[in-house]
C-alpha atoms as a PDB file:
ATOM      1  CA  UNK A   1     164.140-169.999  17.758  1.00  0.00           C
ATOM      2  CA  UNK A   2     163.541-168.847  21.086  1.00  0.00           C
ATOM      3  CA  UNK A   3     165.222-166.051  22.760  1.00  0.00           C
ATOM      4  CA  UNK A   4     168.515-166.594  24.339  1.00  0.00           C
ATOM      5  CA  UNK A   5     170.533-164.599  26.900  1.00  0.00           C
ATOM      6  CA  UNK A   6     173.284-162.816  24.444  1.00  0.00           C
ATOM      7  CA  UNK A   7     177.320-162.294  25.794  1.00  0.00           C
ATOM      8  CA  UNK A   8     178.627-158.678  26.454  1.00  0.00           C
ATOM      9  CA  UNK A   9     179.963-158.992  22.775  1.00  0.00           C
ATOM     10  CA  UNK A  10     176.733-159.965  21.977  1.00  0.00           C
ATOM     11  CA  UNK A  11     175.631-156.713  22.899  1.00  0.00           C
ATOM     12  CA  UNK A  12     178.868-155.013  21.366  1.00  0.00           C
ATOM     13  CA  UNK A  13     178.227-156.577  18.281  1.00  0.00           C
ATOM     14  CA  UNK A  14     174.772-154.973  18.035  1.00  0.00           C
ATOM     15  CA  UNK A  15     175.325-151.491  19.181  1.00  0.00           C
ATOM     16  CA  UNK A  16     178.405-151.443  17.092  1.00  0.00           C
ATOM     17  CA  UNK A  17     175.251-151.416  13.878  1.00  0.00           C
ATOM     18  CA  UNK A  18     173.239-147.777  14.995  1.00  0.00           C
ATOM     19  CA  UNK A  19     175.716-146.701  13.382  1.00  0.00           C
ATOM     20  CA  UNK A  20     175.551-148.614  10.327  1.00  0.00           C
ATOM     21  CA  UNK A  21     171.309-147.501  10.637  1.00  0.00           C
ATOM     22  CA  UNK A  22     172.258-144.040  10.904  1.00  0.00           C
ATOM     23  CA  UNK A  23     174.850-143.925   7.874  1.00  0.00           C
ATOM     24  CA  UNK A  24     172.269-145.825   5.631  1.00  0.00           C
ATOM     25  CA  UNK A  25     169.458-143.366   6.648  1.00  0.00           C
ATOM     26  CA  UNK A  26     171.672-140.440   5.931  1.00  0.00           C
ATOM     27  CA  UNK A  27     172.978-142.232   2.541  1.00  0.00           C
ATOM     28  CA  UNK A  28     169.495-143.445   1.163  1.00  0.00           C
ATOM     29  CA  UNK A  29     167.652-140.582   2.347  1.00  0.00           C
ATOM     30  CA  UNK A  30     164.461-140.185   3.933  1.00  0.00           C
ATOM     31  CA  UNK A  31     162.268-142.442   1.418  1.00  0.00           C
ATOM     32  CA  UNK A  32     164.190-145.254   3.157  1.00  0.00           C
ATOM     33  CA  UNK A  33     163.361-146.665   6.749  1.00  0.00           C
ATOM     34  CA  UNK A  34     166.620-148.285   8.376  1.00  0.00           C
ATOM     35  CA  UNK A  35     165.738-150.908  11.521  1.00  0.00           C
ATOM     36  CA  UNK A  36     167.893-152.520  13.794  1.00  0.00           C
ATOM     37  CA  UNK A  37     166.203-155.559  15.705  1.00  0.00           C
ATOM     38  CA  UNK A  38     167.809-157.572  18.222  1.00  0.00           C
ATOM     39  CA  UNK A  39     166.319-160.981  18.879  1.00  0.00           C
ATOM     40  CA  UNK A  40     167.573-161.009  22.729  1.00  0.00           C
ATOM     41  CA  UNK A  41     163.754-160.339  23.244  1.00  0.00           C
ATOM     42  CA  UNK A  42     161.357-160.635  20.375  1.00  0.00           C
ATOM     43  CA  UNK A  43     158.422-158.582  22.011  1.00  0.00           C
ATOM     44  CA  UNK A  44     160.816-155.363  21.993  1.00  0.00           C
ATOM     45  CA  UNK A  45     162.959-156.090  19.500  1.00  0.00           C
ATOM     46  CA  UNK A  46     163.846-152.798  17.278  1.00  0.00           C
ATOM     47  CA  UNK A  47     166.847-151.330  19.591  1.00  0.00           C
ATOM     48  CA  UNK A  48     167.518-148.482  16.776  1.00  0.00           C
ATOM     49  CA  UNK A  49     165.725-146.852  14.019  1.00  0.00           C
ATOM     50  CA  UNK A  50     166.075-144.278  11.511  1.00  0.00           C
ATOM     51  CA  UNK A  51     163.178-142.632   9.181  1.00  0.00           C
ATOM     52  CA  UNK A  52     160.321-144.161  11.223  1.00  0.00           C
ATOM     53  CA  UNK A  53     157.646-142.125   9.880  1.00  0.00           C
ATOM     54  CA  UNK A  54     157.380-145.113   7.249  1.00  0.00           C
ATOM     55  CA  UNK A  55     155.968-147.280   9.770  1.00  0.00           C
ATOM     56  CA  UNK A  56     155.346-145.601  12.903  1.00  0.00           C
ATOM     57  CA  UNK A  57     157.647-147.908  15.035  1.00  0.00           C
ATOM     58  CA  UNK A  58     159.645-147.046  17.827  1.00  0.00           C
ATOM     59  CA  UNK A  59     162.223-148.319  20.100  1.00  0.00           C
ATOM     60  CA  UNK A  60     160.489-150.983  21.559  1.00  0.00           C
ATOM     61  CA  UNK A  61     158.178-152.304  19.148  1.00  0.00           C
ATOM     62  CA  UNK A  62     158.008-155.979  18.336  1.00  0.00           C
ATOM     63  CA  UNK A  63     159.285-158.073  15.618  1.00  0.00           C
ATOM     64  CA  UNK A  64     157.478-158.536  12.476  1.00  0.00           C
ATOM     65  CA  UNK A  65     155.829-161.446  11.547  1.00  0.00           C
ATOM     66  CA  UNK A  66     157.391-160.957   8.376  1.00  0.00           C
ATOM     67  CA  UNK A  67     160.615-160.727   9.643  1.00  0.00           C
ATOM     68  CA  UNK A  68     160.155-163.734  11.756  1.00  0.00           C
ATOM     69  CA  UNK A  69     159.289-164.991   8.396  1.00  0.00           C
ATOM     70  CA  UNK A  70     162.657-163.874   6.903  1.00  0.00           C
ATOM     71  CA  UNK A  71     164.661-165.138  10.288  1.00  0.00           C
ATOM     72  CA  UNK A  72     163.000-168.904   9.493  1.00  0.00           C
ATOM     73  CA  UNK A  73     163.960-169.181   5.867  1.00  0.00           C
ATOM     74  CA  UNK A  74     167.227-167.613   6.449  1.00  0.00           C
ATOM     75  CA  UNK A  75     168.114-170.499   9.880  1.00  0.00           C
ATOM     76  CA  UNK A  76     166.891-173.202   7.010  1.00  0.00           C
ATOM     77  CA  UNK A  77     169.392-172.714   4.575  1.00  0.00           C
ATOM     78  CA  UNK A  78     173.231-172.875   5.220  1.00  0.00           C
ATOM     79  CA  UNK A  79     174.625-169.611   2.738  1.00  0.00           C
ATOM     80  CA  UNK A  80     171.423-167.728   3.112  1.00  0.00           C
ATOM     81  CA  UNK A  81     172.186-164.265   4.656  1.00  0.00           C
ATOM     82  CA  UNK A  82     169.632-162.223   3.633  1.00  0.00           C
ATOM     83  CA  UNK A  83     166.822-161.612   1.846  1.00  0.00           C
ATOM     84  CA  UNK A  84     165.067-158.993  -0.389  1.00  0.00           C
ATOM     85  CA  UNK A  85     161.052-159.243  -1.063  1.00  0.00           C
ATOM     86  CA  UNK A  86     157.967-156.663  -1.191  1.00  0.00           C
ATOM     87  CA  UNK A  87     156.048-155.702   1.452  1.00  0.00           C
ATOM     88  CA  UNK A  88     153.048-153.374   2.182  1.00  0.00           C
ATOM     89  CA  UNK A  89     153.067-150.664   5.083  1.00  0.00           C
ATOM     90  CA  UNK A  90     150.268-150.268   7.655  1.00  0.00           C
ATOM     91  CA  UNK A  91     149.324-147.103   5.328  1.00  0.00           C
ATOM     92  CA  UNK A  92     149.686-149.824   2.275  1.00  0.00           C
ATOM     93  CA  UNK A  93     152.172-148.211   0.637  1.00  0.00           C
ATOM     94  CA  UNK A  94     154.308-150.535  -1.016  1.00  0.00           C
ATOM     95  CA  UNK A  95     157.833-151.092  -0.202  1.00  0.00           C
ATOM     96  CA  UNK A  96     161.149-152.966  -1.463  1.00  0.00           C
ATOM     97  CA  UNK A  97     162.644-154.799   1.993  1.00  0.00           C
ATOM     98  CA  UNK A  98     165.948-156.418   2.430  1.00  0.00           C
ATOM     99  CA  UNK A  99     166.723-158.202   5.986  1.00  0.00           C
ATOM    100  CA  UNK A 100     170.211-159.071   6.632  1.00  0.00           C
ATOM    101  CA  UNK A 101     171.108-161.424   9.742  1.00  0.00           C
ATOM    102  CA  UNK A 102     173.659-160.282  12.660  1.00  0.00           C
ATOM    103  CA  UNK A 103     175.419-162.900  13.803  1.00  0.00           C
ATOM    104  CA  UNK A 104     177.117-163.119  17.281  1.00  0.00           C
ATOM    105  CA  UNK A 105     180.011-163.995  19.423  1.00  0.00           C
ATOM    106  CA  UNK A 106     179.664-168.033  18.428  1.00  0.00           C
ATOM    107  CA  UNK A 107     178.086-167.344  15.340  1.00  0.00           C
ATOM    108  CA  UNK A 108     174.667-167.204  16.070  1.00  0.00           C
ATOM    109  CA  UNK A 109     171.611-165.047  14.602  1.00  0.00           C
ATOM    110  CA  UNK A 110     171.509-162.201  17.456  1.00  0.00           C
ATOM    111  CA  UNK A 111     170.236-159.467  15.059  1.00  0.00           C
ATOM    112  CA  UNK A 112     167.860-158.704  12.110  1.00  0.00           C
ATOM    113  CA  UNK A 113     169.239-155.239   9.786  1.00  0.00           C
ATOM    114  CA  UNK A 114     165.915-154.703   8.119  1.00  0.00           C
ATOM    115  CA  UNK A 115     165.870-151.710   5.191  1.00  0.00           C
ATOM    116  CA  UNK A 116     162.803-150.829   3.752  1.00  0.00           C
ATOM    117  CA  UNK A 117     162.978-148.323   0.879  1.00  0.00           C
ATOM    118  CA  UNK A 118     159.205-146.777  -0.007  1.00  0.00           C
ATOM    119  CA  UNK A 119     158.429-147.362  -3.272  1.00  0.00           C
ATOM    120  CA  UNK A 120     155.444-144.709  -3.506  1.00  0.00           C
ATOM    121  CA  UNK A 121     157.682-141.625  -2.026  1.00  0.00           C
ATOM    122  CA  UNK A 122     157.633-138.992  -5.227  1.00  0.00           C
ATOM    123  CA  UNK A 123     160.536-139.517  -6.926  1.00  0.00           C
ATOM    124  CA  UNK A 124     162.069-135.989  -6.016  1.00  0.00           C
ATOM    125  CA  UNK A 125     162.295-137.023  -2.557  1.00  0.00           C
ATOM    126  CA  UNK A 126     164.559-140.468  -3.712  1.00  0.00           C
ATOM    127  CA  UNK A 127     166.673-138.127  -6.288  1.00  0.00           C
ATOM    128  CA  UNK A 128     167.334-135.772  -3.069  1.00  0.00           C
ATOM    129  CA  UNK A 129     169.282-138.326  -1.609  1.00  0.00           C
ATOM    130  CA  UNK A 130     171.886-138.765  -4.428  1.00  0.00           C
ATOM    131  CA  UNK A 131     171.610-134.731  -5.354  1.00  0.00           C
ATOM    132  CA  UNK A 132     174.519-132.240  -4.375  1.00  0.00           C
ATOM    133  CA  UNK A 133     172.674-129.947  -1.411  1.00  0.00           C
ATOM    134  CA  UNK A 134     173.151-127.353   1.405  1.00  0.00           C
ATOM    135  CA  UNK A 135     173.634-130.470   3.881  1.00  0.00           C
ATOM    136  CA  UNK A 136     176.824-131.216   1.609  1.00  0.00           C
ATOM    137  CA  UNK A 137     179.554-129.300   2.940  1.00  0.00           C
ATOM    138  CA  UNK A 138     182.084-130.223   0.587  1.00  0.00           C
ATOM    139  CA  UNK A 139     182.383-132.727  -2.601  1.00  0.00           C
ATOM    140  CA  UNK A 140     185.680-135.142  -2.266  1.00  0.00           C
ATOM    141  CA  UNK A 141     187.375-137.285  -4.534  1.00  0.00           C
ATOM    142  CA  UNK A 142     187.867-140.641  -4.300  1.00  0.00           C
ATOM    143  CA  UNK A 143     190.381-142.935  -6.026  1.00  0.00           C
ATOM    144  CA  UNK A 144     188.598-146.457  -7.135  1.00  0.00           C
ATOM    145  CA  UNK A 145     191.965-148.552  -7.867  1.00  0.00           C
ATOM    146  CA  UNK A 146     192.655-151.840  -8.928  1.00  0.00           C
ATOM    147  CA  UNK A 147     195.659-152.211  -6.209  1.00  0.00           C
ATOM    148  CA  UNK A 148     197.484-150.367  -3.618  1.00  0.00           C
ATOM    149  CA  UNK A 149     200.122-148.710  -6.055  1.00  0.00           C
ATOM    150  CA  UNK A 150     197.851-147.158  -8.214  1.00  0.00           C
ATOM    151  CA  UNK A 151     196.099-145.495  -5.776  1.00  0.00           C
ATOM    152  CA  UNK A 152     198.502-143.820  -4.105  1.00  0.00           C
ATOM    153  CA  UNK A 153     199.848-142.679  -7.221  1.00  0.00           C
ATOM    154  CA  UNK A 154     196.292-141.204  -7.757  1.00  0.00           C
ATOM    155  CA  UNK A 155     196.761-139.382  -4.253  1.00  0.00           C
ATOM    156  CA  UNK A 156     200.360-138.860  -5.019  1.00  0.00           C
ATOM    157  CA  UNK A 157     199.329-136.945  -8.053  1.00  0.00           C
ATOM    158  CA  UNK A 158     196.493-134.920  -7.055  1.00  0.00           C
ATOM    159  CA  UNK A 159     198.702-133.728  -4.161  1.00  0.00           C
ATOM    160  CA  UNK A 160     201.579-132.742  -6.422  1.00  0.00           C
ATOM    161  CA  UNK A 161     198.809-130.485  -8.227  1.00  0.00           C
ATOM    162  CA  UNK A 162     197.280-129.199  -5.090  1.00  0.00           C
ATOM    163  CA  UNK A 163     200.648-128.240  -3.727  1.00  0.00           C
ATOM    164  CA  UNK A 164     201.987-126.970  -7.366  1.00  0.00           C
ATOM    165  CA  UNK A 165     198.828-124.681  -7.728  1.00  0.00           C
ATOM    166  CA  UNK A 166     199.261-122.829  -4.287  1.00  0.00           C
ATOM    167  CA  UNK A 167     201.895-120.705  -2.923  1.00  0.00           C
ATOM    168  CA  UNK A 168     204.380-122.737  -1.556  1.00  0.00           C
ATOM    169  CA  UNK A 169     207.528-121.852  -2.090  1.00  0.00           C
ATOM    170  CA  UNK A 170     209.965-124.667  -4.446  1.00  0.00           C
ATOM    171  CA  UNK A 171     212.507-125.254  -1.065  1.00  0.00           C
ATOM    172  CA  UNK A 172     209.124-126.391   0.693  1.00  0.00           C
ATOM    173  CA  UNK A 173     207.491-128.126  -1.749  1.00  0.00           C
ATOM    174  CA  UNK A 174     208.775-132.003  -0.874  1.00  0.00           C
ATOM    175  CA  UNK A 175     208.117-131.096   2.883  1.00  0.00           C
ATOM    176  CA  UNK A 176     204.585-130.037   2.158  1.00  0.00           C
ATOM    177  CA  UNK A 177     203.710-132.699  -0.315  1.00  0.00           C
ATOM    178  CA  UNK A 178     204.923-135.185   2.514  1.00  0.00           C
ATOM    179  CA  UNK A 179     203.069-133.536   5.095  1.00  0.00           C
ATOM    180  CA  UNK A 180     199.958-133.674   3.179  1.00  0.00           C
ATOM    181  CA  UNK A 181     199.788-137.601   2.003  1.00  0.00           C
ATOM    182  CA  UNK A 182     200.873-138.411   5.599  1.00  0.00           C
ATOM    183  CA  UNK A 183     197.733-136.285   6.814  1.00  0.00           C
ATOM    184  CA  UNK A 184     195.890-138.041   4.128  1.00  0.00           C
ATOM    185  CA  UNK A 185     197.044-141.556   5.553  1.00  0.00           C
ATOM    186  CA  UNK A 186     199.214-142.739   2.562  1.00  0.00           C
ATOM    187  CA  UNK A 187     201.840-143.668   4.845  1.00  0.00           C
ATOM    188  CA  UNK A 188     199.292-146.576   6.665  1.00  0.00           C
ATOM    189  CA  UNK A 189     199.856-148.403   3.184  1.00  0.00           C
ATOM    190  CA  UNK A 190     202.726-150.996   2.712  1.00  0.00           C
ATOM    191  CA  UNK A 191     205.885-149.539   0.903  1.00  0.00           C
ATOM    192  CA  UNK A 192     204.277-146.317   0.273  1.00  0.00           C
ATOM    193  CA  UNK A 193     207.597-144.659   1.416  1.00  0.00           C
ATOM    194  CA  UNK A 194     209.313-145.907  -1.336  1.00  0.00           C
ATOM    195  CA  UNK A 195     206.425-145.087  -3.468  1.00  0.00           C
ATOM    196  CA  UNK A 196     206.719-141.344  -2.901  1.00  0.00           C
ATOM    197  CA  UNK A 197     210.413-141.040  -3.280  1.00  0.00           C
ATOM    198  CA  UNK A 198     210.594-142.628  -6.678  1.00  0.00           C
ATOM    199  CA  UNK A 199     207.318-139.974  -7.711  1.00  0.00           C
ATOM    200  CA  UNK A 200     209.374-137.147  -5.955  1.00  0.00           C
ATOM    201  CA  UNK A 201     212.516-138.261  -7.142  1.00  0.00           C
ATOM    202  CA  UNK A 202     214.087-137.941  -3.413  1.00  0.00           C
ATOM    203  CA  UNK A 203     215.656-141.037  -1.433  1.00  0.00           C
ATOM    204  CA  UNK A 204     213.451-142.657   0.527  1.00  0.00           C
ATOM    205  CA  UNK A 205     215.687-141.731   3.774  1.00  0.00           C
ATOM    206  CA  UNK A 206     214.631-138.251   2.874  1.00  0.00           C
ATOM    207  CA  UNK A 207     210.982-139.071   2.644  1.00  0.00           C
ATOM    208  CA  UNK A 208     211.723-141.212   6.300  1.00  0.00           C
ATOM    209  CA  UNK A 209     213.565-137.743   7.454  1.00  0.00           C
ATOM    210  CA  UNK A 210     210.234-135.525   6.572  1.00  0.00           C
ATOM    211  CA  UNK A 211     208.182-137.851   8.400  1.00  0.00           C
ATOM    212  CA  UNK A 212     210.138-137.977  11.660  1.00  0.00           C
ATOM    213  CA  UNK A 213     209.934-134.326  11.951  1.00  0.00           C
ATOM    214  CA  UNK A 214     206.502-134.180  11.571  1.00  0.00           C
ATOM    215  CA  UNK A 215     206.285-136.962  14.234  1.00  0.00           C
ATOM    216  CA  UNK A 216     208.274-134.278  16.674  1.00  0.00           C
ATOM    217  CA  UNK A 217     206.701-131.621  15.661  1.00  0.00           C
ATOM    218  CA  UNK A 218     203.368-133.262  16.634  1.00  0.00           C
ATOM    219  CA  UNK A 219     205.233-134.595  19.659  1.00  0.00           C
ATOM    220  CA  UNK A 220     205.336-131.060  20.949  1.00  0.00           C
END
């Protein structure tokens, strides 16, 4: 394929994933090199990258022949997206790759994501990534459901404990509980008005009520 002159959401498109390079990095942890290619111009293709010290690639560098590779098999088969294979580093240390194609405004391949996790890092250093540590500031919990209703019951619940296990007084309770799920975006979901009333055992016009004064309090 030869290079092509990509659209402004091209471009869009593209930057929109340093972000998705960044979060990986941060997620997988330093064992893992994150690149972001961009096949507007295959001699400088890599337009982000995290944990280059795997490689030694910059902004700038050139696609791989291995990803070109990749980018060949993937254009020859219709439901291909990506693909996952060993590799070797320039240091030969061996790696697990995935490349996953970006496609464009009209569908087309515009971008490679390319992760490459280092299989010879000492273990330590790939349990540090999915270890509690100082860079954790806090742990959160997070409801898996199986539909919309039971998970904001799950929030709906935890809240009611929160709020039940602090200080606030009983005549406040509803209006703090309310204030917290709506901070907590419960009230983005479909019918979850309705959904707190019948846990709370208010009307729903009541729950509507706490809500509008929160609306002109933030107004203000």
């Amino acid at each position: 394929m030869e290079n092509v002159t990509f659209t402004e959401t091209d471009h869009r498109i593209l930057a929109s994933y340093k972000a998705v390079v960044d979060g990986l990095a941060q997620y997988l942890g330093s064992s893992s090199e994150i690149v972001l290619h961009s096949l507007e111009d295959y001699q400088q293709s890599v337009i982000h990258i995290a944990n280059n010290h795997h490689t030694g690639r910059s902004i700038g560098a050139p696609i791989t022949n291995l990803a070109l590779q990749m980018l060949k098999e993937i254009q020859s088969s219709e439901d291909q997206q990506f693909l996952s294979y060993f590799t070797r580093n320039k240091n030969n240390k061996l790696m697990k790759s995935s490349t996953i194609v970006i496609r464009g405004e009209h569908g087309n391949i515009i971008g490679l994501l390319c992760l490459n996790l280092n299989l010879d890092s000492p273990f330590s250093e790939i349990l540090k990534a999915f270890s509690p540590n100082a860079m954790v500031n806090e742990s959160h919990q997070e409801y898996f459901a199986n539909n919309v209703e039971e998970m904001i019951y799950d929030i709906i619940r935890n809240t009611i404990d929160e709020v039940n296990a602090s200080s606030i007084s009983h005549a406040n309770r509803n209006k703090h509980i309310i204030n917290l799920l709506h901070e907590r975006g419960v009230f983005n979901m479909r019918d979850a008005a309705s959904i707190v009333a019948k846990a709370l055992k208010i009307t729903k016009p009541t729950v509507y009520l706490h809500l509008r004064n929160l609306h002109t309090k933030d107004d203000k």
